[in-house]
Protein backbone atom coordinates (compact mmCIF):
# COMPACT_ATOMS: atom_id res chain seq x y z
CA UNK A 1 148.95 110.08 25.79
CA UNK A 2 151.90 110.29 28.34
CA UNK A 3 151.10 109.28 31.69
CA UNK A 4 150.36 112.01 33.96
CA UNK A 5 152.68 113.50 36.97
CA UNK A 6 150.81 112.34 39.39
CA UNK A 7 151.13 109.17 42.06
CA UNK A 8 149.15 106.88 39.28
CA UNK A 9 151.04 107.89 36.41
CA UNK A 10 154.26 107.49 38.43
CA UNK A 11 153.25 103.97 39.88
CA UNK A 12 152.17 102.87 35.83
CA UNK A 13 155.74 104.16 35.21
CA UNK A 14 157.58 102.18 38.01
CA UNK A 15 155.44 98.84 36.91
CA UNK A 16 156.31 99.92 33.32
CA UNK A 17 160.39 100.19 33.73
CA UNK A 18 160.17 96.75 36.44
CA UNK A 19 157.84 94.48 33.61
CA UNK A 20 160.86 95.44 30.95
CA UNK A 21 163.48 94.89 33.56
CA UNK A 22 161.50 91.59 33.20
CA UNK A 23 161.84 91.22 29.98
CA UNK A 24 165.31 92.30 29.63
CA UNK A 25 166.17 89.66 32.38
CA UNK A 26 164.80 86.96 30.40
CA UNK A 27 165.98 87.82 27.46
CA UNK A 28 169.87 87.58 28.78
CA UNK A 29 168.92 84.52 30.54
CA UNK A 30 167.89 83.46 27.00
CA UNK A 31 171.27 84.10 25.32
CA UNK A 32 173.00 82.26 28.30
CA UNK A 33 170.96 79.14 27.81
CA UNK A 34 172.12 79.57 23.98
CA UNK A 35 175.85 79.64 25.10
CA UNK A 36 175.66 76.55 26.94
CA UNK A 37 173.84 74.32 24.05
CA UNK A 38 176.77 72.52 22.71
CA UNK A 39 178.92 71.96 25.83
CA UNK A 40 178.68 69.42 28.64
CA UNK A 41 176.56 71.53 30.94
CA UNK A 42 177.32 68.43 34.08
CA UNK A 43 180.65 68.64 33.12
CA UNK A 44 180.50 72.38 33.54
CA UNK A 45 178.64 72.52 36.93
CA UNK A 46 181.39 70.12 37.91
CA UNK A 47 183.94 72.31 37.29
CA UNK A 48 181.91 75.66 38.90
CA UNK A 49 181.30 73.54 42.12
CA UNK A 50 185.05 72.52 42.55
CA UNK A 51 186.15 76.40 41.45
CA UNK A 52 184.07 77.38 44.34
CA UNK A 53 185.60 74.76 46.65
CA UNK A 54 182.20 73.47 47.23
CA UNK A 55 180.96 70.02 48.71
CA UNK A 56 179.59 68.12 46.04
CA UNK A 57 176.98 66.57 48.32
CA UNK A 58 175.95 69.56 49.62
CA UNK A 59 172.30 71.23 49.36
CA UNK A 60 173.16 73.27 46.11
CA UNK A 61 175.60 71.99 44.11
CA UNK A 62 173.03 68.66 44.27
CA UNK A 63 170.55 71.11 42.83
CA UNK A 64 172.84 72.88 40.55
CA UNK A 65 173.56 69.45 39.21
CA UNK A 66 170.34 68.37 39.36
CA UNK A 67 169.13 71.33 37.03
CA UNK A 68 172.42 70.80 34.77
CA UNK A 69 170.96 66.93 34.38
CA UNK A 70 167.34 68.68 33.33
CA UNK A 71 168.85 71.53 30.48
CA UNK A 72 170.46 68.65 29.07
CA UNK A 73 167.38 66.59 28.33
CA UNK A 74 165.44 69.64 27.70
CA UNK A 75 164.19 71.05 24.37
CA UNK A 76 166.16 74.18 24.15
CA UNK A 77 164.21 75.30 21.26
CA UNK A 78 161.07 75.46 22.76
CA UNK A 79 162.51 76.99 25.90
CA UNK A 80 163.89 79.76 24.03
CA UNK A 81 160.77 80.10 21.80
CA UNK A 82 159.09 80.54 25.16
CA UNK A 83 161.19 82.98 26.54
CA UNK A 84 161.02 85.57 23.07
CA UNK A 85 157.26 85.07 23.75
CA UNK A 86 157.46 86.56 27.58
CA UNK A 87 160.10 88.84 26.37
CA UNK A 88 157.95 90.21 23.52
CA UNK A 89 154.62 90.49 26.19
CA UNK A 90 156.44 92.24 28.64
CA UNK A 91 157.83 94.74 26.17
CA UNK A 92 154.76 95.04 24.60
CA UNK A 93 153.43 96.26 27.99
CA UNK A 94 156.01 97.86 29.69
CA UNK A 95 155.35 100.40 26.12
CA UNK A 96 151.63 100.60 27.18
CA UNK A 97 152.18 101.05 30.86
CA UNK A 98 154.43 103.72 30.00
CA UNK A 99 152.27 105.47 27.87
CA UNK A 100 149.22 105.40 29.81
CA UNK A 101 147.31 103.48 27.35
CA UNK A 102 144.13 100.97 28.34
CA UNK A 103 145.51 98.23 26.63
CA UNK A 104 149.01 98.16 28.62
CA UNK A 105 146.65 98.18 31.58
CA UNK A 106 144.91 95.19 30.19
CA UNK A 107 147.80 93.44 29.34
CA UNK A 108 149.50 93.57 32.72
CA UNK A 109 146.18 92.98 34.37
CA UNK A 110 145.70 90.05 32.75
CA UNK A 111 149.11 88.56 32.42
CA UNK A 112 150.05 89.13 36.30
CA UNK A 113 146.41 87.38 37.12
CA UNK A 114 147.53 84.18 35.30
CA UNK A 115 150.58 84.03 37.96
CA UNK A 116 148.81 84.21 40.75
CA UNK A 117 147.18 80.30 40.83
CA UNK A 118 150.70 79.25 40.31
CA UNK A 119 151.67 81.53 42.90
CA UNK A 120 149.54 80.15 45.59
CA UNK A 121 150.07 76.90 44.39
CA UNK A 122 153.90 77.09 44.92
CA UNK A 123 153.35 78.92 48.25
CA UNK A 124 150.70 76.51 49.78
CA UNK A 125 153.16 73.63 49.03
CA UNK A 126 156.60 75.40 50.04
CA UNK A 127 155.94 78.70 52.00
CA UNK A 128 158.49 81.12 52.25
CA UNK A 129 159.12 84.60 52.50
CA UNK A 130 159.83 85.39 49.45
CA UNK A 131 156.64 83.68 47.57
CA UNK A 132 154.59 85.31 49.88
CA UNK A 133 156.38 88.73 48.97
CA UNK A 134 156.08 87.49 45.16
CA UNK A 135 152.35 86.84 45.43
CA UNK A 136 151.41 90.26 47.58
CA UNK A 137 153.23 92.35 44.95
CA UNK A 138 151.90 91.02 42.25
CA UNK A 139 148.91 91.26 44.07
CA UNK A 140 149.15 94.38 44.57
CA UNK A 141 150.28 95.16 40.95
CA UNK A 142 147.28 93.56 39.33
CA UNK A 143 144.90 95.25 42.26
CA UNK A 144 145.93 98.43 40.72
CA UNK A 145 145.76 98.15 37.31
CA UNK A 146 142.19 96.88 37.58
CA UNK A 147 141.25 100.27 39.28
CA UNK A 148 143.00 102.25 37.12
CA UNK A 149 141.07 100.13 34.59
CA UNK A 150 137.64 101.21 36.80
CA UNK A 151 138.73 105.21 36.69
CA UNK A 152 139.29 104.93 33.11
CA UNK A 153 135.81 103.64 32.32
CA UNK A 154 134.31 105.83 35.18
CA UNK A 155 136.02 108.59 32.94
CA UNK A 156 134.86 107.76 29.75
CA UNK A 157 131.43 107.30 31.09
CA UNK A 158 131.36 110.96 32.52
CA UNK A 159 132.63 112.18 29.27
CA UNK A 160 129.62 110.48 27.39
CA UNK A 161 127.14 111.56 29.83
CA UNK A 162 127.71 115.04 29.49
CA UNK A 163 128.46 114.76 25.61
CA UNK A 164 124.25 113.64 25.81
């Protein structure tokens, strides 16, 4: 069933089209971390810092290199495995979102609520603007799935109620 014209069934359409953009996101990131496995990834960052005309001791290019030291010691297998899993999920439900079905609902319900200890986690220990932005939209996000959740078993239970 396509989701209705109305403010809900736009809203499960706009969280629909932003959990692929998600997913789409991840999945590029993906195929970048592939392109850098057999090249010297600190040798690299080297190179992009002194492009830029950078100070190597500055605040980023520390953590750029910093994060170059860390994909080099990382399993890139695993981390890719990883991301086709989130890719897949937020396909998965960006599809049920868009079609108005319970179990896209479910899905995004449940998958946004697993962010949000890690959310307040990272924001208790380095507040910012932007976490707090993070955490209050996905907030929000999961807030309104679960009612939509709510109407659609207040719905069904009207239906069986006068089916009696």
């Amino acid at each position: 069933m396509p989701a209705p014209a109305t403010v809900q069934g736009r809203a499960l359409r706009g969280i629909a089209i932003f959990e692929a953009f998600k997913g789409v996101m991840v999945l590029a990131a993906s195929f970048g971390l592939l392109s850098l496995l057999h090249h010297d990834v600190r040798h690299l960052a080297h190179e992009l810092i002194a492009h830029l005309g950078m100070n190597p001791d500055g605040r980023y290019p520390t953590v750029l290199l910093h994060y170059a030291d860390l994909l080099e010691r990382a399993d890139v297998q695993a981390l890719v495995l990883l991301a086709v899993g989130y890719v897949v999920l937020r396909l998965i439900e960006a599809y049920g979102l868009w079609h108005n079905l319970a179990w896209g609902e479910w899905c995004g319900a449940l998958s946004g609520m697993l962010y949000m200890p890690f959310e307040i986690h990272h924001f208790l220990h380095r507040p910012s603007a932007i976490g707090a932005l993070v955490f209050v939209a996905n907030g929000f996000v999961v807030g309104f799935l679960v009612l939509q959740l709510y109407r659609r078993r207040d719905t069904a239970d009207e239906g069986a109620s006068t089916r009696r």
